[in-house]
N, C-alpha and C. Protein backbone atom coordinates (compact mmCIF):
# COMPACT_ATOMS: atom_id res chain seq x y z
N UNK A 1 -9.47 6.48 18.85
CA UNK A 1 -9.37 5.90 17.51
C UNK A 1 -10.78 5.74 16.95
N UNK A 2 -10.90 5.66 15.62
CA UNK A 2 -12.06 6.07 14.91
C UNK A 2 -12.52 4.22 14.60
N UNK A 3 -14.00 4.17 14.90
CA UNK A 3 -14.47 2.90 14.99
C UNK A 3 -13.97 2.06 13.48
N UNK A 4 -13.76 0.85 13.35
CA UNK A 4 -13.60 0.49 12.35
C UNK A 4 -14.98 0.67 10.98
N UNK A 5 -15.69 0.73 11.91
CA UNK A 5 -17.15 0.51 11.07
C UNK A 5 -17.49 1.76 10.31
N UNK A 6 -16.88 2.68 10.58
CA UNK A 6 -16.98 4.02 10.25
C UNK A 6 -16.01 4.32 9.26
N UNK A 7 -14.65 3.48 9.47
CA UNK A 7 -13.82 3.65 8.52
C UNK A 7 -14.25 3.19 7.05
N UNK A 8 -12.91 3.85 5.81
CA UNK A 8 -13.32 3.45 4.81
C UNK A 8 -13.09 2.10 4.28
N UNK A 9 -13.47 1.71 3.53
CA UNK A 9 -13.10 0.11 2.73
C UNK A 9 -11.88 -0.58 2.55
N UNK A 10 -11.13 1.08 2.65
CA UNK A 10 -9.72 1.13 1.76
C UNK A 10 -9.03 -0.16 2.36
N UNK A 11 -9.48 0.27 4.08
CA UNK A 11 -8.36 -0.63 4.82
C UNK A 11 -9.66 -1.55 6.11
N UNK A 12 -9.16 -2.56 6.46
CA UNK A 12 -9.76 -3.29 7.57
C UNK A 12 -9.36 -3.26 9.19
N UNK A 13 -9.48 -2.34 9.76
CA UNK A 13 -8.42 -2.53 10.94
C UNK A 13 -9.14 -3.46 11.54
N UNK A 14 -10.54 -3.85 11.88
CA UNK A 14 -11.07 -4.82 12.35
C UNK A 14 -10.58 -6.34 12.06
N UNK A 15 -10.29 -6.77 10.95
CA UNK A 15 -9.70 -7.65 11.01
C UNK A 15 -8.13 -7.79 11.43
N UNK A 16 -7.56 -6.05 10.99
CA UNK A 16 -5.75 -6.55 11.22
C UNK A 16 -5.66 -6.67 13.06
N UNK A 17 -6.65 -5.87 13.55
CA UNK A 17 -6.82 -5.72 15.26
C UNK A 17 -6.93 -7.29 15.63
N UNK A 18 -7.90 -8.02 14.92
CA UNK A 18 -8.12 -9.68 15.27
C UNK A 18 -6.76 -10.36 15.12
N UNK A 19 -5.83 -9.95 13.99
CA UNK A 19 -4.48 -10.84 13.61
C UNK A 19 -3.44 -10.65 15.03
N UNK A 20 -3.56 -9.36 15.23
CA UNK A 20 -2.64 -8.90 16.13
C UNK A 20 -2.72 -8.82 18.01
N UNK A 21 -4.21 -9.98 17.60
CA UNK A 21 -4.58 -10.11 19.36
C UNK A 21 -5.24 -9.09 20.18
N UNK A 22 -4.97 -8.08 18.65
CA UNK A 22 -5.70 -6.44 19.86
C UNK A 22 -5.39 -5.59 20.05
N UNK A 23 -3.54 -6.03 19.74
CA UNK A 23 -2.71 -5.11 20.41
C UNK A 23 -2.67 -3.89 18.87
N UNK A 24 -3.25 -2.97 19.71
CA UNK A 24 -3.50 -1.38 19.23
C UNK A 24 -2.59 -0.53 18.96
N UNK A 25 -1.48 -0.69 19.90
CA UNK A 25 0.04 0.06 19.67
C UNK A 25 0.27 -0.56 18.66
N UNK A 26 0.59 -2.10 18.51
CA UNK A 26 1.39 -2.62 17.45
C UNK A 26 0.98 -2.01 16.73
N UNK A 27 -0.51 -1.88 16.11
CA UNK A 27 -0.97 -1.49 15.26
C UNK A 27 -0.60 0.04 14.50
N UNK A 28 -0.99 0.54 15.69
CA UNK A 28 -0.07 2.39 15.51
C UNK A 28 1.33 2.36 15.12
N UNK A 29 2.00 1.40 15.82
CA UNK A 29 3.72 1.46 15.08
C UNK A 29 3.35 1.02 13.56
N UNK A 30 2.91 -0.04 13.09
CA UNK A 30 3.00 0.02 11.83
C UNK A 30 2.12 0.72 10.95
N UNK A 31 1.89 1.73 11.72
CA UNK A 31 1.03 2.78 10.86
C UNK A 31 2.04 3.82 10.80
N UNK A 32 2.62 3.96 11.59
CA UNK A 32 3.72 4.75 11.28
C UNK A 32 5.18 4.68 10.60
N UNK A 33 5.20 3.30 10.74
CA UNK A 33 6.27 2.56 9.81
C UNK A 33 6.03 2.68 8.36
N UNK A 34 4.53 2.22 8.19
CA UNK A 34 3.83 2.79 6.52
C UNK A 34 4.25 4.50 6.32
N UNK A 35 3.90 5.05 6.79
CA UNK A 35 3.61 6.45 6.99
C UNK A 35 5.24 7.31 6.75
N UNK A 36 5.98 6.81 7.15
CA UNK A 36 7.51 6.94 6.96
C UNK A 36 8.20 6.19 5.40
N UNK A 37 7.76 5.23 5.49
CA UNK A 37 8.51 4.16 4.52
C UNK A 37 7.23 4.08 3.04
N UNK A 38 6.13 4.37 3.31
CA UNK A 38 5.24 4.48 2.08
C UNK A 38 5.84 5.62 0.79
N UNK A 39 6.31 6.85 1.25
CA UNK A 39 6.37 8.23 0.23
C UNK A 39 7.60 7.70 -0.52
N UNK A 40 8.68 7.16 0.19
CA UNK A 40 10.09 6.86 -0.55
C UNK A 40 9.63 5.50 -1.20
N UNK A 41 9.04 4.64 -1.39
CA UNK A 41 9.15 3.28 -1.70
C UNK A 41 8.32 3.86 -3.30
N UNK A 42 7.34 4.52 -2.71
CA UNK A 42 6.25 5.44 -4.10
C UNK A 42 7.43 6.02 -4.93
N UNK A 43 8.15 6.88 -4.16
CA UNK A 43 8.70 7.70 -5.58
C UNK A 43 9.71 6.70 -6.30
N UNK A 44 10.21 5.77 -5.32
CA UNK A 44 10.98 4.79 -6.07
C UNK A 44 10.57 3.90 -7.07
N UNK A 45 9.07 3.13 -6.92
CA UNK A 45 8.38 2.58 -8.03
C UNK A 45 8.34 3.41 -9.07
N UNK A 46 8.01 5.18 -9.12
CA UNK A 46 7.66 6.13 -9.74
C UNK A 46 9.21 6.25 -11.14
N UNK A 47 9.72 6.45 -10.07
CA UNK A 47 11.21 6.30 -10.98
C UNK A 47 12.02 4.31 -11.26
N UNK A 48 11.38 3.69 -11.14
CA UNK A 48 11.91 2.33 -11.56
C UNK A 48 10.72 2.29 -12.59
N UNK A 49 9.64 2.99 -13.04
CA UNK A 49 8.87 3.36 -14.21
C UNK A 49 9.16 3.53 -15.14
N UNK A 50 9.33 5.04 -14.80
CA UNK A 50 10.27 6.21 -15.96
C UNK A 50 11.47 5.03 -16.38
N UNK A 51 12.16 4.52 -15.53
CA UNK A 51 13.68 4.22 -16.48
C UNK A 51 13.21 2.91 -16.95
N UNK A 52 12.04 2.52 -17.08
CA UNK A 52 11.65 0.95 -17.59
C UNK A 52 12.34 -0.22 -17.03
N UNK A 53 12.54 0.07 -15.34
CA UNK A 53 13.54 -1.09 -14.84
C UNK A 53 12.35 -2.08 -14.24
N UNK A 54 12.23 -3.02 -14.85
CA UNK A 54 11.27 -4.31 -14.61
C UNK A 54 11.32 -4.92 -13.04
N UNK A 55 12.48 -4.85 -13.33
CA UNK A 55 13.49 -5.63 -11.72
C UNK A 55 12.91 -4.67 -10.39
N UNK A 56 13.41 -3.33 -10.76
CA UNK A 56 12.97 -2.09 -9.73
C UNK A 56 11.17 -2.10 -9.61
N UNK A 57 10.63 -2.05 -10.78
CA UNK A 57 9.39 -2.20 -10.87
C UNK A 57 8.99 -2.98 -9.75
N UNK A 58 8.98 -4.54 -9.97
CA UNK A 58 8.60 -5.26 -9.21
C UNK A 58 8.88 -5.67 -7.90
N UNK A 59 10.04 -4.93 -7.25
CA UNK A 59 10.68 -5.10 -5.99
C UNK A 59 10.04 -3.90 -5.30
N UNK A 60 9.85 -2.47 -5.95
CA UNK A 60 9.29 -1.77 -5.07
C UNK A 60 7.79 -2.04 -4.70
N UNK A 61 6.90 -2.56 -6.05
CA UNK A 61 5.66 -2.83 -5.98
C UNK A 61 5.28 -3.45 -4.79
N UNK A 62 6.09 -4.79 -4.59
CA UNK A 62 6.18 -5.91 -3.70
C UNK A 62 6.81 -5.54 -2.34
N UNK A 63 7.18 -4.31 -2.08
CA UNK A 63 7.64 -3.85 -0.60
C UNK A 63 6.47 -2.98 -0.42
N UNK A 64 6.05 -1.97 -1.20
CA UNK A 64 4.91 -1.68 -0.82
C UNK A 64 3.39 -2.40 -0.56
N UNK A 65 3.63 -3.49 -1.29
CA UNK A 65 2.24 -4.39 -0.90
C UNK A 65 2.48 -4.85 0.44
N UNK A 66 3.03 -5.52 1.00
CA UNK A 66 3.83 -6.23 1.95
C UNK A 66 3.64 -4.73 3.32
N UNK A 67 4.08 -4.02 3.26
CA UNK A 67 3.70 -2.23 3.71
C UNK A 67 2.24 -2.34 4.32
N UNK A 68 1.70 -2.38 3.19
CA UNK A 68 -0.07 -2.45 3.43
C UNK A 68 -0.27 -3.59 4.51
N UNK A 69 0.06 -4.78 4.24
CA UNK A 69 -0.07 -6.04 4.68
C UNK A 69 -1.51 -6.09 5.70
N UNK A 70 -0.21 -5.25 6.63
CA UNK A 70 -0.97 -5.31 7.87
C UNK A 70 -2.31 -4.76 8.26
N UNK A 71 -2.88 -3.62 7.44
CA UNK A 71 -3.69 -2.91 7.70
C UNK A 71 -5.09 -3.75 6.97
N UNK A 72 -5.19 -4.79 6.29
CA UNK A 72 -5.99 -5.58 5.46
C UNK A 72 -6.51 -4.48 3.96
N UNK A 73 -5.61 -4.05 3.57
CA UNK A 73 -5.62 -2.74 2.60
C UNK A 73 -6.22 -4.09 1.29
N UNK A 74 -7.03 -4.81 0.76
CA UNK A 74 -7.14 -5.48 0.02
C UNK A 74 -6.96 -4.94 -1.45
N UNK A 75 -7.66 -3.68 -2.08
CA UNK A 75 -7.68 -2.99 -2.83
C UNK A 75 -5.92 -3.01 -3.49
N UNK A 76 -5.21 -1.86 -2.26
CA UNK A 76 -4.19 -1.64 -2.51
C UNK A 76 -2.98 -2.79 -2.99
N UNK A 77 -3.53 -4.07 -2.11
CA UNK A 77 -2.45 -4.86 -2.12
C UNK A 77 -3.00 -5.75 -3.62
N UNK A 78 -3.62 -5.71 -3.91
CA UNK A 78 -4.69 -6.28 -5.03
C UNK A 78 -4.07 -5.27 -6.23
N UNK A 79 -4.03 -4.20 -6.42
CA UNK A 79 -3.12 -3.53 -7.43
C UNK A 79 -1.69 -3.37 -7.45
N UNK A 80 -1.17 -3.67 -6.44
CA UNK A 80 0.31 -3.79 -5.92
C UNK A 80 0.59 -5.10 -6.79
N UNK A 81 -0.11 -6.06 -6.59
CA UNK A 81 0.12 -7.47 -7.42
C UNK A 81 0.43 -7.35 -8.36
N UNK A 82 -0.61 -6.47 -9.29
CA UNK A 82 -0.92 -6.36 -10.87
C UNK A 82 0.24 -5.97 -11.41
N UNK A 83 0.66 -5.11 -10.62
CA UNK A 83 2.11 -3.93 -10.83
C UNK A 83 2.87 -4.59 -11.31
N UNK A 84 3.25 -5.68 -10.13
CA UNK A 84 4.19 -6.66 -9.62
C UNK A 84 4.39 -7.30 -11.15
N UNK A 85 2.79 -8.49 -11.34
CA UNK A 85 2.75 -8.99 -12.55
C UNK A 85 3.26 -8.43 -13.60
N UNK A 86 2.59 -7.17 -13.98
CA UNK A 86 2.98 -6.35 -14.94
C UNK A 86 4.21 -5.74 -15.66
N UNK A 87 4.82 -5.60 -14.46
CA UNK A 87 6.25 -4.89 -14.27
C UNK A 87 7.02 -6.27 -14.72
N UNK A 88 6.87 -7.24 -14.23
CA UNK A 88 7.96 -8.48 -14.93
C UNK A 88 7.70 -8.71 -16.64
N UNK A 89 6.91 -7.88 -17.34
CA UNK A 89 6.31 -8.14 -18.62
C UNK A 89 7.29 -6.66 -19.15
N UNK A 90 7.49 -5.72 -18.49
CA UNK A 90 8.22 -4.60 -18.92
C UNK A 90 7.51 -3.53 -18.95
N UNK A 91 7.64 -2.15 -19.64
CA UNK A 91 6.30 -1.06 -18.98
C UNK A 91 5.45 -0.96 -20.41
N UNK A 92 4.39 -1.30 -19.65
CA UNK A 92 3.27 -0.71 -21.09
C UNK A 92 2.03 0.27 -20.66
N UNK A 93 1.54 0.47 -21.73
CA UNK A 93 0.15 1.11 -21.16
C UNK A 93 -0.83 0.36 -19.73
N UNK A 94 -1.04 -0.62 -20.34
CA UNK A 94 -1.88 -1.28 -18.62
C UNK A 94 -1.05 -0.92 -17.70
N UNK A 95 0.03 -1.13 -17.39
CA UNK A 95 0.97 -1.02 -16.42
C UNK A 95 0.94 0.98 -16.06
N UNK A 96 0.92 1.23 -16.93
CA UNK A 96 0.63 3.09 -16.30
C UNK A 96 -0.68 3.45 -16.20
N UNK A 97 -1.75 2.25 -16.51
CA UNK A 97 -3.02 2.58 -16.18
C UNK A 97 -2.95 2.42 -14.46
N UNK A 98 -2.41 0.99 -14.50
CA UNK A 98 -2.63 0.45 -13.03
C UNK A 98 -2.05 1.58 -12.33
N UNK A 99 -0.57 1.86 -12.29
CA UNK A 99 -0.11 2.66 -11.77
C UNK A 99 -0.48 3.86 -11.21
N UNK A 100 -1.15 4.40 -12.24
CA UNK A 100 -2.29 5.84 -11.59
C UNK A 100 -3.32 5.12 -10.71
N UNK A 101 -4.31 4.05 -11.36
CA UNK A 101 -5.38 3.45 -10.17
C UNK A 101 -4.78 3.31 -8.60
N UNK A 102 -3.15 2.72 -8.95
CA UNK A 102 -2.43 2.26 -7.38
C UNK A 102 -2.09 3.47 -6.64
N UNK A 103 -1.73 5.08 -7.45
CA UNK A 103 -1.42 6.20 -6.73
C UNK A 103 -2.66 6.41 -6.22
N UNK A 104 -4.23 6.92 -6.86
CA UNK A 104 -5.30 7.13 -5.86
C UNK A 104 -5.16 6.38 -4.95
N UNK A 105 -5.03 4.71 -5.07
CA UNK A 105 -5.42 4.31 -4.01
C UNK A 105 -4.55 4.16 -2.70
N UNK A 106 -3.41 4.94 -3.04
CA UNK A 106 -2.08 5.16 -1.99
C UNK A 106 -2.31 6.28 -1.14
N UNK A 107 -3.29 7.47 -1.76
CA UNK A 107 -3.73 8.63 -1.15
C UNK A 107 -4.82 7.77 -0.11
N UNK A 108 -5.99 7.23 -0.56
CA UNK A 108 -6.67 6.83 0.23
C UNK A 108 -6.46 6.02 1.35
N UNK A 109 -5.53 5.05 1.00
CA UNK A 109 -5.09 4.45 2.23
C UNK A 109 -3.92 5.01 3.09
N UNK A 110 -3.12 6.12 3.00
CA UNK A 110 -2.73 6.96 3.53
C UNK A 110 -3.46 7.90 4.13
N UNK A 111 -5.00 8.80 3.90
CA UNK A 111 -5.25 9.19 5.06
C UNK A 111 -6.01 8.05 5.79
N UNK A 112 -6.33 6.81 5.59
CA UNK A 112 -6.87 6.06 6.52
C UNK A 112 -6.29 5.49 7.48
N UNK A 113 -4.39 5.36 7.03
CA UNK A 113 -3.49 4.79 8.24
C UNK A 113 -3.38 5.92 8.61
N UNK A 114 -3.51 7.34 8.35
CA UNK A 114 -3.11 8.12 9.38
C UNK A 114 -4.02 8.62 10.76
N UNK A 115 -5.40 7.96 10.66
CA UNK A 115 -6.53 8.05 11.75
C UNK A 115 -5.65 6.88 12.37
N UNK A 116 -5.05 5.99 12.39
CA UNK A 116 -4.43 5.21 13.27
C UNK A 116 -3.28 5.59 14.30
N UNK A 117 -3.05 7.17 13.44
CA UNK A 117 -1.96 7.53 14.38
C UNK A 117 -2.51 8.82 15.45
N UNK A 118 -3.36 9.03 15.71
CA UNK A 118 -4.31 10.40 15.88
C UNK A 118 -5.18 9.53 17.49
């Protein structure tokens, strides 16, 4: 596994390694739990967008933040919020700004949980 110090910003495994006592597998299962459950939860926010469902909005936002949790993804879970916020207001422009900012930053922290599985 690739040193934390080397890794990117995106995510902290140094600290989620401290939450979890150490344990390194745990860690790998929920990298793979993200890794499975991240692409469907995305296209589902993607389409609770398009149909302007506020409700969908903010339930997928909030399973995908929660997703991150573990990995100390601050960024991600930090725009996941906004979503969250946003999405209970209904869809506007900020809200499809954020939305693109939250897809880069879904790429980035996707290849960074995937050095967790390697």
């Amino acid at each position: 596994m690739e040193s934390p110090a080397t890794r990117s910003v995106t995510m902290n495994t140094e600290i989620a390694l401290r939450r979890l006592n150490g344990k390194v597998k745990l860690l790998t299962a929920m990298a793979n739990l993200f890794l499975e459950d991240a692409p469907q939860l995305h296209e589902q926010l993607h389409q609770a967008v398009r149909a302007r469902s506020s409700a969908q909005i903010v339930r997928h936002a909030h399973s995908l933040r929660g997703l991150a949790a573990p990995f100390e993804a601050t960024r991600f879970m930090q725009l996941a919020e906004e979503i969250e916020q946003h999405g209970s207001d209904g869809v506007s422009s900020g809200l499809l700004r954020l939305v693109d900012e939250f897809d880069a930053e879904l790429l980035r922290l996707t290849d960074a949980v995937k050095t967790l599985c390697k």
